[in-house]
C-alpha atoms as a PDB file:
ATOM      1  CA  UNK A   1     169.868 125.149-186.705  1.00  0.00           C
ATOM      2  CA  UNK A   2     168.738 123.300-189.558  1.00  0.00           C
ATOM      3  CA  UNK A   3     170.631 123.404-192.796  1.00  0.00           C
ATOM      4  CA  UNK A   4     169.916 126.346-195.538  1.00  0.00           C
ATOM      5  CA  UNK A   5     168.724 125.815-198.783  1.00  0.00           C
ATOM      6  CA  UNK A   6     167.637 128.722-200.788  1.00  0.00           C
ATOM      7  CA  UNK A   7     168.037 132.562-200.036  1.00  0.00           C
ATOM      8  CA  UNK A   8     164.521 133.867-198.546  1.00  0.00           C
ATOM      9  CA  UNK A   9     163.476 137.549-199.026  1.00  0.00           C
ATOM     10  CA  UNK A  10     161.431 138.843-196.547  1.00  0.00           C
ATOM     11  CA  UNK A  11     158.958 142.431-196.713  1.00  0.00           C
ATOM     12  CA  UNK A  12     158.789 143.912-193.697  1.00  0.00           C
ATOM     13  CA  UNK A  13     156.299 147.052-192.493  1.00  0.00           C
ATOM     14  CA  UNK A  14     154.592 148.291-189.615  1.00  0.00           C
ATOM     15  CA  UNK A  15     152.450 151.159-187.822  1.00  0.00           C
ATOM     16  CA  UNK A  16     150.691 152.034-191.648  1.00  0.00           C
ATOM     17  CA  UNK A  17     147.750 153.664-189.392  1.00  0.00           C
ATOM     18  CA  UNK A  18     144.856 153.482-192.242  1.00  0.00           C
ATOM     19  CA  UNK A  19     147.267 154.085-194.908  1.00  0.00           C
ATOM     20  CA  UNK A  20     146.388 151.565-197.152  1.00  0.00           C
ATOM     21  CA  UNK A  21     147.178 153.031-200.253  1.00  0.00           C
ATOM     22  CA  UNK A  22     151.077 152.407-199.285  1.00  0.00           C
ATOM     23  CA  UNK A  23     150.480 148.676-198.543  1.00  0.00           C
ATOM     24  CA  UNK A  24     148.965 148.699-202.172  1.00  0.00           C
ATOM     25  CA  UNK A  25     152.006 150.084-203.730  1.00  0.00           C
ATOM     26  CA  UNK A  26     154.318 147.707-201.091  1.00  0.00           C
ATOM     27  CA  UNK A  27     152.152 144.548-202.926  1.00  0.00           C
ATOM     28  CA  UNK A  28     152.220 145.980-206.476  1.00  0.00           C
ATOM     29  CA  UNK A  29     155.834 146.561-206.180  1.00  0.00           C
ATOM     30  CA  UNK A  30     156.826 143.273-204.195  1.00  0.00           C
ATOM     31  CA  UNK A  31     154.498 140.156-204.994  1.00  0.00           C
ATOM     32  CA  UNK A  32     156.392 137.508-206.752  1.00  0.00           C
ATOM     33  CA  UNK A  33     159.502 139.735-205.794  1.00  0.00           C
ATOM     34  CA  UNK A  34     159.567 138.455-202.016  1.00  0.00           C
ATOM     35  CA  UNK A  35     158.957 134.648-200.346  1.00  0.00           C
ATOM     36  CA  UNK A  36     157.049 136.513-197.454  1.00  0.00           C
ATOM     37  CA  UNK A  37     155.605 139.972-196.858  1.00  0.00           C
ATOM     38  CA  UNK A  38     154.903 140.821-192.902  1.00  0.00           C
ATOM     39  CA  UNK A  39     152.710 143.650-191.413  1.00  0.00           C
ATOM     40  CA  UNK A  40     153.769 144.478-187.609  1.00  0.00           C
ATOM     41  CA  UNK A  41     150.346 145.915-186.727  1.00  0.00           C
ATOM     42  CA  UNK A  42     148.496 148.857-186.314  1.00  0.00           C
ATOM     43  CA  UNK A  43     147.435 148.818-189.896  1.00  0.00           C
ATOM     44  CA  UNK A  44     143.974 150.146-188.521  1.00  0.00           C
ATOM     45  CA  UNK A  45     142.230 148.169-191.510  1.00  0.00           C
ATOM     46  CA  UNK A  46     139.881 145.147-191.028  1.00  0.00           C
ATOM     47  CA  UNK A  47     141.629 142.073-190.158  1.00  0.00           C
ATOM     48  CA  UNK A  48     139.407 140.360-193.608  1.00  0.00           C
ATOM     49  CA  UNK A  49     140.915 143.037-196.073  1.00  0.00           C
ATOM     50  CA  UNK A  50     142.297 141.422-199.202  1.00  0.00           C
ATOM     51  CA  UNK A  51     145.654 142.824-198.301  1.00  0.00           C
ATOM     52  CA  UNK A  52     146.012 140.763-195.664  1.00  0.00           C
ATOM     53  CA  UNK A  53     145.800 137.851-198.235  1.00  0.00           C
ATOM     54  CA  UNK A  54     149.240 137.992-198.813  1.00  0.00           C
ATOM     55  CA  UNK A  55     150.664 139.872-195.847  1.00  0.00           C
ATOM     56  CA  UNK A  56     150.873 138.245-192.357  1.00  0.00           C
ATOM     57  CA  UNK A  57     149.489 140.926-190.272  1.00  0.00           C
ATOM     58  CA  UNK A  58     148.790 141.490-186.130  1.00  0.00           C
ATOM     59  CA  UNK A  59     147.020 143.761-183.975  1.00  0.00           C
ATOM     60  CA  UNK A  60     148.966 146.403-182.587  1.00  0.00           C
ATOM     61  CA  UNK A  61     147.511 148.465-179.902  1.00  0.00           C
ATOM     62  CA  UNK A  62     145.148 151.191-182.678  1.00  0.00           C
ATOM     63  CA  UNK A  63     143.756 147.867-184.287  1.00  0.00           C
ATOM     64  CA  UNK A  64     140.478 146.654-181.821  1.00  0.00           C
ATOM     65  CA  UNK A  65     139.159 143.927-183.927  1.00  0.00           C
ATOM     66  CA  UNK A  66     139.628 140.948-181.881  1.00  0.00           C
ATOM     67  CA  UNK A  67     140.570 138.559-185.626  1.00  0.00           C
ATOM     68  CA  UNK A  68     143.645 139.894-185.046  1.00  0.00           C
ATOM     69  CA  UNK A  69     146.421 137.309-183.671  1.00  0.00           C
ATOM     70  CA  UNK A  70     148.353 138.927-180.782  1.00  0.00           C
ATOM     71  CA  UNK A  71     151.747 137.156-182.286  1.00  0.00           C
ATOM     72  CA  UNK A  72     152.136 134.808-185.308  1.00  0.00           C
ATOM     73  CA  UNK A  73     154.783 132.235-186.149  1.00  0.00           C
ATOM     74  CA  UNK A  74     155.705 131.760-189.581  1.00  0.00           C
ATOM     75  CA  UNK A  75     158.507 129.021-191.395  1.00  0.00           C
ATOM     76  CA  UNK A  76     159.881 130.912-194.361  1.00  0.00           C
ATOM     77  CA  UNK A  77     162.333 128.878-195.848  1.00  0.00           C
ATOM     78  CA  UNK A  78     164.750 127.987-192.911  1.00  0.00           C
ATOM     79  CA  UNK A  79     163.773 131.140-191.263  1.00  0.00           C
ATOM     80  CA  UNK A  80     161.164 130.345-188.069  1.00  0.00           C
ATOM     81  CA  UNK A  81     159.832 134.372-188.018  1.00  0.00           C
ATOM     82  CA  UNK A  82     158.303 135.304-184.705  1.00  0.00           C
ATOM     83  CA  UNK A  83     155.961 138.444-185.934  1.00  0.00           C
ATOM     84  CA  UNK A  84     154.267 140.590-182.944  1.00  0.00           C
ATOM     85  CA  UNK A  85     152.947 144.273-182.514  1.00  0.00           C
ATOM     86  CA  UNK A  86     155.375 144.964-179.548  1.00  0.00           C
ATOM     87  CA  UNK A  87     153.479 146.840-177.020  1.00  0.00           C
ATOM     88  CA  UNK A  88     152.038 143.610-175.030  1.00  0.00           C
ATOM     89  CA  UNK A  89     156.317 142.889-174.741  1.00  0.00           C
ATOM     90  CA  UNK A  90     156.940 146.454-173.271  1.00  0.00           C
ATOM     91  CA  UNK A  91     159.337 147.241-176.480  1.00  0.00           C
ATOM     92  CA  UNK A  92     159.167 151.181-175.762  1.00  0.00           C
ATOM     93  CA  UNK A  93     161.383 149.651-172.329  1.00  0.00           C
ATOM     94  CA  UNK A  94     164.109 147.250-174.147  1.00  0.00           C
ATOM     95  CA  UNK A  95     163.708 143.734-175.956  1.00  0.00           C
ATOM     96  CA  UNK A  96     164.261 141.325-172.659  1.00  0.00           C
ATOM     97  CA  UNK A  97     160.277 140.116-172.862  1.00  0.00           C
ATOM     98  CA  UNK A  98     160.516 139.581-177.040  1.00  0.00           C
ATOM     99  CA  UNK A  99     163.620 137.855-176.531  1.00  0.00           C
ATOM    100  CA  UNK A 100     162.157 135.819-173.982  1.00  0.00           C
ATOM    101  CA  UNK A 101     159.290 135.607-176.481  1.00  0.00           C
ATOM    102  CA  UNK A 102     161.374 134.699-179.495  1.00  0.00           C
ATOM    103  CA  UNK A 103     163.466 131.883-177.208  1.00  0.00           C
ATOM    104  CA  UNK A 104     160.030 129.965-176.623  1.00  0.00           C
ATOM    105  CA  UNK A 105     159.307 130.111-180.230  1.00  0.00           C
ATOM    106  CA  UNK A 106     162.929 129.183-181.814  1.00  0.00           C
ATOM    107  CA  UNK A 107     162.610 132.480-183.878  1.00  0.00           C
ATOM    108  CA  UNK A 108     165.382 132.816-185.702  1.00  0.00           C
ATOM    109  CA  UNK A 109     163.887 136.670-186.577  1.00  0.00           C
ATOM    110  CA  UNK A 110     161.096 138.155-184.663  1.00  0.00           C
ATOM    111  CA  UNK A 111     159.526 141.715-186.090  1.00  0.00           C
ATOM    112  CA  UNK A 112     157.993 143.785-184.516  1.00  0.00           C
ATOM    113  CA  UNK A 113     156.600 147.630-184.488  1.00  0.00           C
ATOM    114  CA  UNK A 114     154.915 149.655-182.175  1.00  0.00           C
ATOM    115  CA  UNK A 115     157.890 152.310-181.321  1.00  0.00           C
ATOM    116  CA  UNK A 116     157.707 153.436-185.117  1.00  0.00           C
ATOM    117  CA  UNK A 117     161.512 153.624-184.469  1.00  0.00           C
ATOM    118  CA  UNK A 118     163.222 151.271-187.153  1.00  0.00           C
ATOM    119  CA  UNK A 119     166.446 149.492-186.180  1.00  0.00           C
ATOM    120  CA  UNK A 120     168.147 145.662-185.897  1.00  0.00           C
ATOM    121  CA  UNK A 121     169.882 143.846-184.195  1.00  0.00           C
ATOM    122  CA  UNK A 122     170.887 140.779-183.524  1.00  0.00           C
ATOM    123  CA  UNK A 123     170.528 139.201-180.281  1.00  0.00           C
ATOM    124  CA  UNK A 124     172.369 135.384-179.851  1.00  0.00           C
ATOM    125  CA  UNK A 125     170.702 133.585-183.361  1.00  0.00           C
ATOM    126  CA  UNK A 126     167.823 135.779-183.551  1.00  0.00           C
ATOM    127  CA  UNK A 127     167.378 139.077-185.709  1.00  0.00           C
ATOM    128  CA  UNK A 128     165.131 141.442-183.798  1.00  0.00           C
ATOM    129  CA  UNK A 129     163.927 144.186-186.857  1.00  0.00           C
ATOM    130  CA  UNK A 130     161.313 147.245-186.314  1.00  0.00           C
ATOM    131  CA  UNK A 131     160.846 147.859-190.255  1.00  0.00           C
ATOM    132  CA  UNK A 132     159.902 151.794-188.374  1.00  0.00           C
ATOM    133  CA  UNK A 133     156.548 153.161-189.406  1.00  0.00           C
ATOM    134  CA  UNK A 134     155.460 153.497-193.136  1.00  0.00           C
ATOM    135  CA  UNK A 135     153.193 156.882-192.630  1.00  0.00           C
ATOM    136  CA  UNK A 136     154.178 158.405-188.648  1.00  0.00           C
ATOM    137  CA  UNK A 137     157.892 157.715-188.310  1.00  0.00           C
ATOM    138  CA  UNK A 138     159.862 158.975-185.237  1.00  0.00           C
ATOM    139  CA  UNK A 139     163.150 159.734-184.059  1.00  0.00           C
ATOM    140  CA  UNK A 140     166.098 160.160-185.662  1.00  0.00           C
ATOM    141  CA  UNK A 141     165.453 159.153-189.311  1.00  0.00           C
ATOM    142  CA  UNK A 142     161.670 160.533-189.458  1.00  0.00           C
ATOM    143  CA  UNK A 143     162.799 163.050-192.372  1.00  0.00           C
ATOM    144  CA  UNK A 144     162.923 159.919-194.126  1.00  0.00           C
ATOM    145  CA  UNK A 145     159.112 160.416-194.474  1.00  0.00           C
ATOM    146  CA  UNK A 146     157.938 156.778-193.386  1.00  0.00           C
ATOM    147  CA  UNK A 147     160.194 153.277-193.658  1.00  0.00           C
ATOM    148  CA  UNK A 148     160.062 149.288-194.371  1.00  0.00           C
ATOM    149  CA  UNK A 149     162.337 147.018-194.383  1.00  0.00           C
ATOM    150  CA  UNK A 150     163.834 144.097-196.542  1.00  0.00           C
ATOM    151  CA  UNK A 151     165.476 140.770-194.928  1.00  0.00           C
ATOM    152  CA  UNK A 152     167.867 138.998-197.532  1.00  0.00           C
ATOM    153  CA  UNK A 153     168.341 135.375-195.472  1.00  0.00           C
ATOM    154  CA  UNK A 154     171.505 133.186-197.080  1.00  0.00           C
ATOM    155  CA  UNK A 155     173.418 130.737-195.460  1.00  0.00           C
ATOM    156  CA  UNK A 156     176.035 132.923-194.299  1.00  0.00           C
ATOM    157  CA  UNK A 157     173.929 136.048-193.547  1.00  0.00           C
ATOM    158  CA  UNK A 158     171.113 138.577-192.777  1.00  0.00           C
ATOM    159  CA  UNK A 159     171.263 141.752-194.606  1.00  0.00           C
ATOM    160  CA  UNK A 160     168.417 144.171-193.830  1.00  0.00           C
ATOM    161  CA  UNK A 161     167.862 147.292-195.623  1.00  0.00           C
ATOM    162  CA  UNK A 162     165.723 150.495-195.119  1.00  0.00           C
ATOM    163  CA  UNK A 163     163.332 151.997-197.658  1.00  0.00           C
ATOM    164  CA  UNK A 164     161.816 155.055-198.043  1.00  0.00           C
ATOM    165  CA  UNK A 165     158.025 155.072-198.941  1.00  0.00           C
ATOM    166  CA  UNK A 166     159.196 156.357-203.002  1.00  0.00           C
ATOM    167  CA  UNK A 167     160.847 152.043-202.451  1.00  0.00           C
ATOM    168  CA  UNK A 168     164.602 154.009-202.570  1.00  0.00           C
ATOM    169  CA  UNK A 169     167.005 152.374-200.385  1.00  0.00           C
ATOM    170  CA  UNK A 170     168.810 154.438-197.562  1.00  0.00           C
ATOM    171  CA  UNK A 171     172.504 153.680-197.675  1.00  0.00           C
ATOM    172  CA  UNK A 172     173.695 154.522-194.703  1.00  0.00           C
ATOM    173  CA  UNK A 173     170.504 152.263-193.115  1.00  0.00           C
ATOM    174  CA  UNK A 174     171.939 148.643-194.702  1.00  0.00           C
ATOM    175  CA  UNK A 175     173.021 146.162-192.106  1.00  0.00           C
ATOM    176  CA  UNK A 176     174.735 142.803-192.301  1.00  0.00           C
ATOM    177  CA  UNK A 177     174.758 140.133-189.702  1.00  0.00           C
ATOM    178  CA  UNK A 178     177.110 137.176-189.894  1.00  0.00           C
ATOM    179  CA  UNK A 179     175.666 133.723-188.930  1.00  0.00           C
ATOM    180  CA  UNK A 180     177.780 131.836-186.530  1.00  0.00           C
END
Protein backbone atom coordinates (compact mmCIF):
# COMPACT_ATOMS: atom_id res chain seq x y z
CA UNK A 1 0.00 0.00 0.00
CA UNK A 2 1.41 3.14 -1.01
CA UNK A 3 2.40 5.71 1.53
CA UNK A 4 -0.33 8.41 2.94
CA UNK A 5 -0.10 11.88 2.56
CA UNK A 6 -3.01 13.97 3.44
CA UNK A 7 -6.35 12.96 5.26
CA UNK A 8 -9.16 12.45 2.42
CA UNK A 9 -12.88 13.03 3.26
CA UNK A 10 -15.13 11.16 1.41
CA UNK A 11 -19.41 11.84 0.90
CA UNK A 12 -21.06 8.93 0.59
CA UNK A 13 -25.06 8.32 -0.49
CA UNK A 14 -27.14 5.98 -2.19
CA UNK A 15 -30.79 4.72 -3.26
CA UNK A 16 -32.02 8.84 -3.35
CA UNK A 17 -34.95 7.42 -5.77
CA UNK A 18 -35.80 10.97 -7.56
CA UNK A 19 -35.08 12.83 -4.51
CA UNK A 20 -33.01 15.34 -5.76
CA UNK A 21 -33.73 18.03 -3.61
CA UNK A 22 -31.56 16.04 -0.80
CA UNK A 23 -28.53 15.67 -3.14
CA UNK A 24 -28.91 19.57 -3.46
CA UNK A 25 -28.71 20.16 0.18
CA UNK A 26 -25.79 17.09 0.41
CA UNK A 27 -23.74 19.60 -2.34
CA UNK A 28 -24.71 22.92 -0.69
CA UNK A 29 -23.69 21.61 2.58
CA UNK A 30 -20.47 19.58 1.46
CA UNK A 31 -18.62 21.13 -1.69
CA UNK A 32 -15.27 22.41 -0.75
CA UNK A 33 -16.01 20.53 2.64
CA UNK A 34 -15.14 16.94 1.11
CA UNK A 35 -12.12 15.69 -1.53
CA UNK A 36 -14.86 13.36 -3.13
CA UNK A 37 -18.64 13.03 -3.01
CA UNK A 38 -20.03 9.39 -4.31
CA UNK A 39 -23.64 8.44 -5.35
CA UNK A 40 -24.24 4.46 -5.11
CA UNK A 41 -27.08 4.50 -7.65
CA UNK A 42 -30.56 4.48 -8.06
CA UNK A 43 -30.69 8.21 -8.02
CA UNK A 44 -33.49 7.79 -10.78
CA UNK A 45 -32.22 11.24 -12.34
CA UNK A 46 -30.57 11.57 -15.81
CA UNK A 47 -27.12 10.39 -15.89
CA UNK A 48 -26.26 14.39 -17.61
CA UNK A 49 -27.81 16.22 -14.48
CA UNK A 50 -25.50 18.91 -13.16
CA UNK A 51 -25.39 17.05 -9.91
CA UNK A 52 -23.60 14.51 -11.22
CA UNK A 53 -20.86 17.17 -11.98
CA UNK A 54 -19.45 16.76 -8.81
CA UNK A 55 -20.77 13.43 -7.57
CA UNK A 56 -19.51 10.10 -9.04
CA UNK A 57 -22.68 8.36 -9.61
CA UNK A 58 -23.83 4.56 -11.08
CA UNK A 59 -26.82 2.88 -12.19
CA UNK A 60 -28.46 0.88 -9.74
CA UNK A 61 -31.16 -1.38 -10.80
CA UNK A 62 -34.40 1.81 -10.89
CA UNK A 63 -31.89 3.90 -13.11
CA UNK A 64 -32.42 2.50 -17.11
CA UNK A 65 -30.37 5.01 -18.87
CA UNK A 66 -27.66 3.05 -20.32
CA UNK A 67 -24.80 6.49 -19.55
CA UNK A 68 -24.71 5.02 -16.49
CA UNK A 69 -21.31 3.05 -15.61
CA UNK A 70 -22.16 -0.33 -14.02
CA UNK A 71 -18.98 0.25 -11.48
CA UNK A 72 -16.45 3.15 -11.36
CA UNK A 73 -12.93 3.33 -9.99
CA UNK A 74 -11.82 6.39 -8.48
CA UNK A 75 -8.00 7.48 -6.79
CA UNK A 76 -8.86 9.86 -3.98
CA UNK A 77 -5.85 10.70 -2.37
CA UNK A 78 -4.25 7.25 -1.48
CA UNK A 79 -7.64 5.79 -1.38
CA UNK A 80 -8.32 3.49 -4.82
CA UNK A 81 -12.51 3.63 -4.22
CA UNK A 82 -14.28 0.83 -6.01
CA UNK A 83 -18.01 2.52 -6.32
CA UNK A 84 -20.92 0.02 -7.64
CA UNK A 85 -24.83 -0.19 -7.27
CA UNK A 86 -24.65 -3.75 -5.69
CA UNK A 87 -27.36 -5.73 -7.17
CA UNK A 88 -25.25 -7.09 -10.36
CA UNK A 89 -22.77 -8.53 -7.08
CA UNK A 90 -25.83 -10.27 -5.38
CA UNK A 91 -25.23 -7.90 -2.12
CA UNK A 92 -28.90 -8.72 -0.73
CA UNK A 93 -26.85 -12.56 -0.43
CA UNK A 94 -23.37 -11.46 1.35
CA UNK A 95 -20.24 -9.45 -0.04
CA UNK A 96 -18.11 -12.66 -1.51
CA UNK A 97 -18.73 -11.30 -5.40
CA UNK A 98 -17.80 -7.34 -4.31
CA UNK A 99 -14.95 -8.61 -2.54
CA UNK A 100 -13.96 -10.55 -5.37
CA UNK A 101 -14.81 -7.35 -7.25
CA UNK A 102 -12.84 -4.99 -5.05
CA UNK A 103 -9.60 -7.64 -5.10
CA UNK A 104 -9.41 -7.16 -9.05
CA UNK A 105 -9.55 -3.50 -8.63
CA UNK A 106 -7.02 -2.95 -5.50
CA UNK A 107 -9.95 -1.03 -3.78
CA UNK A 108 -8.91 -0.07 -0.76
CA UNK A 109 -12.94 1.01 -0.12
CA UNK A 110 -15.64 -0.12 -2.38
CA UNK A 111 -19.40 1.52 -1.79
CA UNK A 112 -22.05 0.35 -2.62
CA UNK A 113 -26.10 0.53 -2.14
CA UNK A 114 -28.84 -1.31 -3.32
CA UNK A 115 -30.01 -3.08 0.16
CA UNK A 116 -30.79 0.56 1.52
CA UNK A 117 -29.36 -1.13 4.69
CA UNK A 118 -26.29 1.08 5.85
CA UNK A 119 -23.38 -0.67 7.58
CA UNK A 120 -19.23 -1.24 7.29
CA UNK A 121 -16.99 -3.27 7.52
CA UNK A 122 -13.86 -4.05 6.86
CA UNK A 123 -12.86 -6.99 4.99
CA UNK A 124 -8.67 -7.74 4.78
CA UNK A 125 -7.49 -3.83 3.51
CA UNK A 126 -10.69 -2.95 2.05
CA UNK A 127 -13.66 -0.90 3.69
CA UNK A 128 -16.92 -2.22 2.29
CA UNK A 129 -19.65 0.92 3.28
CA UNK A 130 -23.57 0.99 2.23
CA UNK A 131 -24.00 4.87 3.16
CA UNK A 132 -28.10 3.15 3.56
CA UNK A 133 -30.69 5.01 1.56
CA UNK A 134 -31.15 8.88 1.78
CA UNK A 135 -35.22 8.86 1.18
CA UNK A 136 -36.49 4.70 1.62
CA UNK A 137 -34.29 3.38 4.41
CA UNK A 138 -34.82 -0.18 5.83
CA UNK A 139 -34.18 -2.26 8.66
CA UNK A 140 -33.15 -1.56 11.81
CA UNK A 141 -32.23 2.17 11.80
CA UNK A 142 -35.09 3.30 9.20
CA UNK A 143 -36.62 5.66 12.05
CA UNK A 144 -33.61 7.46 11.26
CA UNK A 145 -35.68 8.83 8.30
CA UNK A 146 -33.01 8.28 5.41
CA UNK A 147 -28.87 8.07 5.89
CA UNK A 148 -25.28 8.98 4.22
CA UNK A 149 -22.26 8.46 5.18
CA UNK A 150 -18.81 10.25 5.77
CA UNK A 151 -15.25 8.39 5.29
CA UNK A 152 -12.41 10.31 7.26
CA UNK A 153 -9.12 8.37 5.53
CA UNK A 154 -5.65 9.13 7.72
CA UNK A 155 -2.76 7.16 7.85
CA UNK A 156 -3.69 5.22 10.74
CA UNK A 157 -7.47 4.94 10.10
CA UNK A 158 -11.02 4.87 8.58
CA UNK A 159 -13.65 6.43 10.59
CA UNK A 160 -17.12 6.37 9.00
CA UNK A 161 -20.02 8.10 10.37
CA UNK A 162 -23.86 8.06 9.81
CA UNK A 163 -26.03 11.10 9.10
CA UNK A 164 -29.40 11.75 9.24
CA UNK A 165 -30.98 13.66 6.24
CA UNK A 166 -31.30 17.17 8.90
CA UNK A 167 -26.75 16.38 8.28
CA UNK A 168 -26.89 15.36 12.39
CA UNK A 169 -24.56 12.67 13.15
CA UNK A 170 -25.86 9.37 14.84
CA UNK A 171 -23.58 8.49 17.71
CA UNK A 172 -24.06 5.26 18.29
CA UNK A 173 -23.54 4.73 14.14
CA UNK A 174 -19.54 6.02 14.21
CA UNK A 175 -17.06 3.34 13.36
CA UNK A 176 -13.29 3.21 13.41
CA UNK A 177 -11.09 0.83 11.56
CA UNK A 178 -7.41 0.50 12.34
CA UNK A 179 -5.01 0.13 9.33
CA UNK A 180 -2.60 -2.67 9.67
Amino acid sequence: MGQRIMDEKILVVSDSHGDRDILVKLLKKYKGQVTAMFHCGDSELEPDDELFNDFHVVKGNCDYDSRFAKKVVVKVGSENVLLTHGHLYGVNSGLNSLNLLAQENKATIALFGHTHLLGAEMVKECLFLNPGSISFPRGEYSNIGGTYALIDSTVQNLHVQFYNRDFEAIPNLAMDYKRR
